[in-house]
C-alpha atoms as a PDB file:
ATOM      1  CA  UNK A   1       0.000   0.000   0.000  1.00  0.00           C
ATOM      2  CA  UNK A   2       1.164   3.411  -0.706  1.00  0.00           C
ATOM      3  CA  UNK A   3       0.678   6.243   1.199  1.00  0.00           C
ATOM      4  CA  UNK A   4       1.227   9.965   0.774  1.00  0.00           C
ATOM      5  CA  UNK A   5       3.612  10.979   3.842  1.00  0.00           C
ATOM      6  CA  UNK A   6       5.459  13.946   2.848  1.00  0.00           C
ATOM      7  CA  UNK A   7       4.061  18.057   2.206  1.00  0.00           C
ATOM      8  CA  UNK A   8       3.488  19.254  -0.919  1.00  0.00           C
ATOM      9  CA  UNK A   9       5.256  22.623  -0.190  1.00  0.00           C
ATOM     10  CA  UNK A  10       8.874  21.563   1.726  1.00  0.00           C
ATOM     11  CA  UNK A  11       9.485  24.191   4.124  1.00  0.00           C
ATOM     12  CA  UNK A  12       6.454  24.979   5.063  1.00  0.00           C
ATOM     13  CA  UNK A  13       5.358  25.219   9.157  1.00  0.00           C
ATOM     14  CA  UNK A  14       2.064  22.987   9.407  1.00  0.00           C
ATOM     15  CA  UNK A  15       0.251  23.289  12.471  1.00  0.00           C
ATOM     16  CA  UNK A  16      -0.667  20.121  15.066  1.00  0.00           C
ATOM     17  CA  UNK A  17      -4.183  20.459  13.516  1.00  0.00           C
ATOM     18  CA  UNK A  18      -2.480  19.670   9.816  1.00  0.00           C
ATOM     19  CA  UNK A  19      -0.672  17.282  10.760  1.00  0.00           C
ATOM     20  CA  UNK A  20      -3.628  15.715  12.401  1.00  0.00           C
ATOM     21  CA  UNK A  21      -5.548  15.727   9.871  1.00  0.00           C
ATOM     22  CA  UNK A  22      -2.777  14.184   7.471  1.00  0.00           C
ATOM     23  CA  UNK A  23      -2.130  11.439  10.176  1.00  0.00           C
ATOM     24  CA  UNK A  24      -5.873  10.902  10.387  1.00  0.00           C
ATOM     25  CA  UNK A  25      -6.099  10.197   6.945  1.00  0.00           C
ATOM     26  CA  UNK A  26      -3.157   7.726   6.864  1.00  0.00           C
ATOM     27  CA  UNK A  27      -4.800   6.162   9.657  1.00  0.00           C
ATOM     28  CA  UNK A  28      -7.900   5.310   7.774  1.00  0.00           C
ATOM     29  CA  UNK A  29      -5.972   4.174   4.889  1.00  0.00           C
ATOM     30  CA  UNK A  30      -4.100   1.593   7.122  1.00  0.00           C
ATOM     31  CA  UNK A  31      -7.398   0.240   9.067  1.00  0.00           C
ATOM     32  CA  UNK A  32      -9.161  -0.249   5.697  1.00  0.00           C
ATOM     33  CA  UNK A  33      -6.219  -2.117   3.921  1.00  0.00           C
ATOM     34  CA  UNK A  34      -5.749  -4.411   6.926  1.00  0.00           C
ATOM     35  CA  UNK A  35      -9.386  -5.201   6.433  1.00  0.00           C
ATOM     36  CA  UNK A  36      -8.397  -5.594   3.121  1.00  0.00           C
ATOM     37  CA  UNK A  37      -5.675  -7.929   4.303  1.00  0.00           C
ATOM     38  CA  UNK A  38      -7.390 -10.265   6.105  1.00  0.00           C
ATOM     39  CA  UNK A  39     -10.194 -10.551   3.614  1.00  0.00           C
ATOM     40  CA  UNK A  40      -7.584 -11.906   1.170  1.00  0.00           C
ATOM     41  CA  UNK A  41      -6.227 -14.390   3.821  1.00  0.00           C
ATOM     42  CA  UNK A  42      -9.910 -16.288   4.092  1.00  0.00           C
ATOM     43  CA  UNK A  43     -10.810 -14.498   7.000  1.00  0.00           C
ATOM     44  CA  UNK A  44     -14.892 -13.714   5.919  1.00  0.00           C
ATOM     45  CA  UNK A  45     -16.845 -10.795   7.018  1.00  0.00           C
ATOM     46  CA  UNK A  46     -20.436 -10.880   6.346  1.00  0.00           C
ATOM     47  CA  UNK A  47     -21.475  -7.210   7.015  1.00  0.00           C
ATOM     48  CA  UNK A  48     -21.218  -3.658   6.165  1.00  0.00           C
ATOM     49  CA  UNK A  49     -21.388  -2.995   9.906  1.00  0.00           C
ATOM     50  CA  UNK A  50     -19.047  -5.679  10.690  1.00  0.00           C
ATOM     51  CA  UNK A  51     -16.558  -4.744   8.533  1.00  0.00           C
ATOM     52  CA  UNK A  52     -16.942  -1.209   9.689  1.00  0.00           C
ATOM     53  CA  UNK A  53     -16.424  -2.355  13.639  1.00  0.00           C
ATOM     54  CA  UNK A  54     -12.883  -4.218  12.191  1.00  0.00           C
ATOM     55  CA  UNK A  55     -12.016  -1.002  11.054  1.00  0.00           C
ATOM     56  CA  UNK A  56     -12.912   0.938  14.369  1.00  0.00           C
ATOM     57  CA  UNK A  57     -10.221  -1.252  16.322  1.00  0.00           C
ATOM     58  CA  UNK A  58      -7.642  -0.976  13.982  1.00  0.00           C
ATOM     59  CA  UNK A  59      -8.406   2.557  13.881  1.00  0.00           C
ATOM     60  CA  UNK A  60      -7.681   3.017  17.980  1.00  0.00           C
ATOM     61  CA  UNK A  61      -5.221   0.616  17.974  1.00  0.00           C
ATOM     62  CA  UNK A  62      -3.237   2.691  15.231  1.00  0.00           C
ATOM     63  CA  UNK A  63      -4.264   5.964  17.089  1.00  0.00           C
ATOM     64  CA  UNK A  64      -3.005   4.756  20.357  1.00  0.00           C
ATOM     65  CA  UNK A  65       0.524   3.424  18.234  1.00  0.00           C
ATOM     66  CA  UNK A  66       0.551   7.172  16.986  1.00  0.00           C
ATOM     67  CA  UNK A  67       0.229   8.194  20.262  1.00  0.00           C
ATOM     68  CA  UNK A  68       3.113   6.472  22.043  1.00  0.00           C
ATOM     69  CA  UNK A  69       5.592   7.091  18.944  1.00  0.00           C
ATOM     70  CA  UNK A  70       5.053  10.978  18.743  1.00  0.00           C
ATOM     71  CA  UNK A  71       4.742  11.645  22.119  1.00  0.00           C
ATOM     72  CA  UNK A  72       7.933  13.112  22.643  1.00  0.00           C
ATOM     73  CA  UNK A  73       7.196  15.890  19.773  1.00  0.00           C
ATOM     74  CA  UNK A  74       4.766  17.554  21.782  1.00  0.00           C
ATOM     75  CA  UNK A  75       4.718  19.262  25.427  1.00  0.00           C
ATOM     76  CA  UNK A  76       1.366  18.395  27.135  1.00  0.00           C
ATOM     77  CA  UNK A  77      -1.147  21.143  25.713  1.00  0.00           C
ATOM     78  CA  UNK A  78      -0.112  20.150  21.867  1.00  0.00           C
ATOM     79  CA  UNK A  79      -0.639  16.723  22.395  1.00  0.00           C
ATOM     80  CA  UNK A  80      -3.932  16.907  23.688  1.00  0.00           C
ATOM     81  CA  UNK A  81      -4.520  19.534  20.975  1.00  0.00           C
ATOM     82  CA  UNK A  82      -2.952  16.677  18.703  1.00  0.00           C
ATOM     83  CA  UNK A  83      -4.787  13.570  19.845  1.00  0.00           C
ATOM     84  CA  UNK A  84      -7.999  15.567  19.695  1.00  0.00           C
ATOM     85  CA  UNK A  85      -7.794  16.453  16.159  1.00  0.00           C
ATOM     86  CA  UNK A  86      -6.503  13.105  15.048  1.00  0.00           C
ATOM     87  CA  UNK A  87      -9.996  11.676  16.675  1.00  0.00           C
ATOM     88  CA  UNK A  88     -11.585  14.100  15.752  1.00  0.00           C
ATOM     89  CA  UNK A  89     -11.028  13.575  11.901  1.00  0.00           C
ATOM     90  CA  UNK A  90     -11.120   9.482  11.936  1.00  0.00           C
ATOM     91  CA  UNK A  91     -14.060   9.347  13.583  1.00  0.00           C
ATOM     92  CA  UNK A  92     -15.154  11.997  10.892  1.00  0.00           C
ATOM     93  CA  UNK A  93     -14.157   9.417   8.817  1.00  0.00           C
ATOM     94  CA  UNK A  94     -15.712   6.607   9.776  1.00  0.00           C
ATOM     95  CA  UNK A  95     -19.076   8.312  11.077  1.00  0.00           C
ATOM     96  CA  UNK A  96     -19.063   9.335   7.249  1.00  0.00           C
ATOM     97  CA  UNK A  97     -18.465   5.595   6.377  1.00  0.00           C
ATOM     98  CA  UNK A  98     -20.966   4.300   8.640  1.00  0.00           C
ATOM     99  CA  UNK A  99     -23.728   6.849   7.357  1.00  0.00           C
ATOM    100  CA  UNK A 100     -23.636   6.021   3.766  1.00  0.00           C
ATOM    101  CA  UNK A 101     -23.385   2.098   4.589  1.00  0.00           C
ATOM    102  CA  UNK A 102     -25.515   1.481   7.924  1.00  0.00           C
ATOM    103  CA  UNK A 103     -27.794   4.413   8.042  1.00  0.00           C
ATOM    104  CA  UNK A 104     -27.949   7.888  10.479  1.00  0.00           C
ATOM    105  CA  UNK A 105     -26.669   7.237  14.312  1.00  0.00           C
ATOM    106  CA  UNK A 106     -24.957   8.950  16.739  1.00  0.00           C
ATOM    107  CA  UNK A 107     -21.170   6.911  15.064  1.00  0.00           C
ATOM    108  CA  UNK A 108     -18.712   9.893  16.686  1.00  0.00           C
ATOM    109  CA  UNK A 109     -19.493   9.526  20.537  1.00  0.00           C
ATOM    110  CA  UNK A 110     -20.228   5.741  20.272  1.00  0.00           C
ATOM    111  CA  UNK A 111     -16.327   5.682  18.825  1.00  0.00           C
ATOM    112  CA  UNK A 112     -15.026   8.162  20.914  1.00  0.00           C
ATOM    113  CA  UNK A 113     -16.471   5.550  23.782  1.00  0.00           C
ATOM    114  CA  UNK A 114     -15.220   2.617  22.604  1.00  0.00           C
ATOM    115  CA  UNK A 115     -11.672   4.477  22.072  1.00  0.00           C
ATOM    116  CA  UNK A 116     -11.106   6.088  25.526  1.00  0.00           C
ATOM    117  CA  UNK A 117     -12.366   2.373  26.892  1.00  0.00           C
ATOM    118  CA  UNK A 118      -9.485   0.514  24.975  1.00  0.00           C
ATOM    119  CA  UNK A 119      -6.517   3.377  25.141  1.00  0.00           C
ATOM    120  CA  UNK A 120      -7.388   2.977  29.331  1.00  0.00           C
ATOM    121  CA  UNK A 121      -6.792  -1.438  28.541  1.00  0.00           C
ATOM    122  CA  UNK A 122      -3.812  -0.497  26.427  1.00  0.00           C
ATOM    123  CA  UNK A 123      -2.018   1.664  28.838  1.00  0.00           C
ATOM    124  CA  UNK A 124      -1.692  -1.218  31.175  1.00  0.00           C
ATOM    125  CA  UNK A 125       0.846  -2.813  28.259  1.00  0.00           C
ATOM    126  CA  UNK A 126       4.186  -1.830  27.362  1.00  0.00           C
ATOM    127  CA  UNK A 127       5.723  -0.323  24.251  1.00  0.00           C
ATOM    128  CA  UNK A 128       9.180   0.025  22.976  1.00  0.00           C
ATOM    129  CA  UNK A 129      10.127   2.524  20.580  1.00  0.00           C
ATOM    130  CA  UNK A 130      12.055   0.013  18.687  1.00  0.00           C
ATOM    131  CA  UNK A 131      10.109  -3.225  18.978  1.00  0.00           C
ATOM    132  CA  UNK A 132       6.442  -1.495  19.329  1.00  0.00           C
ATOM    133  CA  UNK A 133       3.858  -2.824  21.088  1.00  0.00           C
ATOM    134  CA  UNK A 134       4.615  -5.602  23.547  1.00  0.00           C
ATOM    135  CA  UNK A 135       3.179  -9.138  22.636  1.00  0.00           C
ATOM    136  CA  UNK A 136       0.183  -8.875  25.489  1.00  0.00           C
ATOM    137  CA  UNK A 137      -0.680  -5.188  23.864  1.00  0.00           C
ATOM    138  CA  UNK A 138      -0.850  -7.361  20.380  1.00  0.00           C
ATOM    139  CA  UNK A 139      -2.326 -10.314  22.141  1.00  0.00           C
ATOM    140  CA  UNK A 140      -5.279  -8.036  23.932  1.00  0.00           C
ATOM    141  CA  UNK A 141      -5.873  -6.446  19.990  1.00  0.00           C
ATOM    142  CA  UNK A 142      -5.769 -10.135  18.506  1.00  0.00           C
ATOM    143  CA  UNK A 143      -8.735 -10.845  21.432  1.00  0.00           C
ATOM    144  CA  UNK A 144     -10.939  -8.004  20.647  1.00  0.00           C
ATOM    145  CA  UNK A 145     -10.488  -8.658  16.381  1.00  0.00           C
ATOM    146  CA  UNK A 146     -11.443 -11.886  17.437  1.00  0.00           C
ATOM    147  CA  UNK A 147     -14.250 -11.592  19.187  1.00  0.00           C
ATOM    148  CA  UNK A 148     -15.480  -9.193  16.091  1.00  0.00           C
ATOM    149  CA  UNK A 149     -14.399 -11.702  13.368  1.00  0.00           C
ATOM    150  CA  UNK A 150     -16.780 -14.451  14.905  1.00  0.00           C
ATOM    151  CA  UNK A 151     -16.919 -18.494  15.820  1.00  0.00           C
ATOM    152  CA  UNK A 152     -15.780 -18.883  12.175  1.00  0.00           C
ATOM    153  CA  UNK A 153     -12.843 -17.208  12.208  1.00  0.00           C
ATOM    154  CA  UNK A 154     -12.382 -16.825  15.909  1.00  0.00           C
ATOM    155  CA  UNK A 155      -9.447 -19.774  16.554  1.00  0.00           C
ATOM    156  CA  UNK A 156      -7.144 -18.214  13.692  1.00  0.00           C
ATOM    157  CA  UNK A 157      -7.298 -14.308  13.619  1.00  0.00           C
ATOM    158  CA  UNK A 158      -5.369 -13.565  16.529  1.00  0.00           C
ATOM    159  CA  UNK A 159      -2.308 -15.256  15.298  1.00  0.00           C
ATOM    160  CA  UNK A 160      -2.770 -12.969  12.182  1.00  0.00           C
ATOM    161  CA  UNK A 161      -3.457  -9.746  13.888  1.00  0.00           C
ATOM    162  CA  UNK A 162       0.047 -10.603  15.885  1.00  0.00           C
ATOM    163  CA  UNK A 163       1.888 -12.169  13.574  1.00  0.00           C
ATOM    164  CA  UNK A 164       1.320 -10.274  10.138  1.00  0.00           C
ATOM    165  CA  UNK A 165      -1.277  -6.687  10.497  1.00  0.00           C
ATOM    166  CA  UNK A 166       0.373  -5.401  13.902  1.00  0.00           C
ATOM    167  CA  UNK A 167       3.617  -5.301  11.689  1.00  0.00           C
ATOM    168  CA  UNK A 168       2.282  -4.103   8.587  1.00  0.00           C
ATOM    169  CA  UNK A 169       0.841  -1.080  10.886  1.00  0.00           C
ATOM    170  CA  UNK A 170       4.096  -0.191  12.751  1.00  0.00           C
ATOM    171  CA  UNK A 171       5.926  -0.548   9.101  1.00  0.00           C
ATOM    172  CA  UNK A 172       3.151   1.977   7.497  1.00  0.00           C
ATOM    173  CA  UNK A 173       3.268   4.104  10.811  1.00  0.00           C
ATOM    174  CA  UNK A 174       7.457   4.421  11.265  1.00  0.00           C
ATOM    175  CA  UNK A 175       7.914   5.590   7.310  1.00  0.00           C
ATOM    176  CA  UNK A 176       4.748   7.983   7.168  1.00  0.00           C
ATOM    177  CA  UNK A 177       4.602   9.774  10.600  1.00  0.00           C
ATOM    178  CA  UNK A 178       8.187  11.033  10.973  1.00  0.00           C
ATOM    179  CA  UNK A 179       7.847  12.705   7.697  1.00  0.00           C
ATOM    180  CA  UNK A 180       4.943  14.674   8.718  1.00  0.00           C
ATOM    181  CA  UNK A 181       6.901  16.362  11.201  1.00  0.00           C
ATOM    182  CA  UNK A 182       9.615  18.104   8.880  1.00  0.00           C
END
């Protein structure tokens, strides 16, 4: 998968709120080809709304990977400005999504919900900045796709989330998010 990761104009100053919104994007990207992904490895989905709930956790489990690896470029106040803005635009995203597939709802706050519920369970693991997440952080995402994925797919799609999208994620994340920052 490609993705755009570097500013048109080189030299330019973007604010937290840009570079939000860029890392938002990227974000979506990523969730919906590692949907992709595990479509193509047998895994089946049978719904617009479940394929749209896959997507929600590898949207905060991306969000909380962007989280730990740019936390040092921001005292306190931007990163909260920061973190906002980057849920703020994916769950634009996928309230969008969910509207033109599912119907009208309420998509942003039941997100937003879901999001500060698994970033509180994912602060209990460890992360490296060189080896990422910690295999119980990727073992406790590998649960919850499971438990999404269903009794078909249930015995298998952990060992994928761990062993194959978790990397794919961290690989799209370390070459696209550093270059945002120059």
């Amino acid at each position: 998968m490609r993705i755009k990761s570097r500013w048109s104009k080189r030299g330019k100053t973007h604010t937290i709120e840009e570079i939000a919104g860029a890392v938002a994007f990227i974000n979506w990207r990523i969730a919906g080809n590692c949907l992709l992904s595990l479509e193509n490895n047998d895994f089946q989905t049978d719904t617009h709304e479940q394929r749209l709930s896959i997507i929600s956790e590898f949207l905060i489990f991306t969000i909380h990977m962007i989280d730990r690896m740019t936390i040092e470029n921001f005292d306190e106040n931007e990163r909260v400005r920061f973190i906002t803005e980057l849920v703020t635009k994916t769950s634009k995203h996928l309230e969008d999504n969910k509207r033109d597939l599912i119907g009208a709802g309420d998509y942003r706050e039941e997100f937003v919900n879901l999001l500060n519920e698994r970033t509180n369970d994912y602060a209990e693991f460890s992360y490296d900045e060189n080896e990422g997440p910690s295999f119980p952080m990727k073992r406790f995402f590998g649960d919850k796709m499971a438990l999404i994925m269903g009794e078909k797919n249930k015995k298998w799609v952990a060992d994928q989330i761990i062993e194959i999208e978790v990397r794919d994620i961290m690989a799209h994340l370390r070459k696209s998010i550093p270059n945002l920052f120059r």
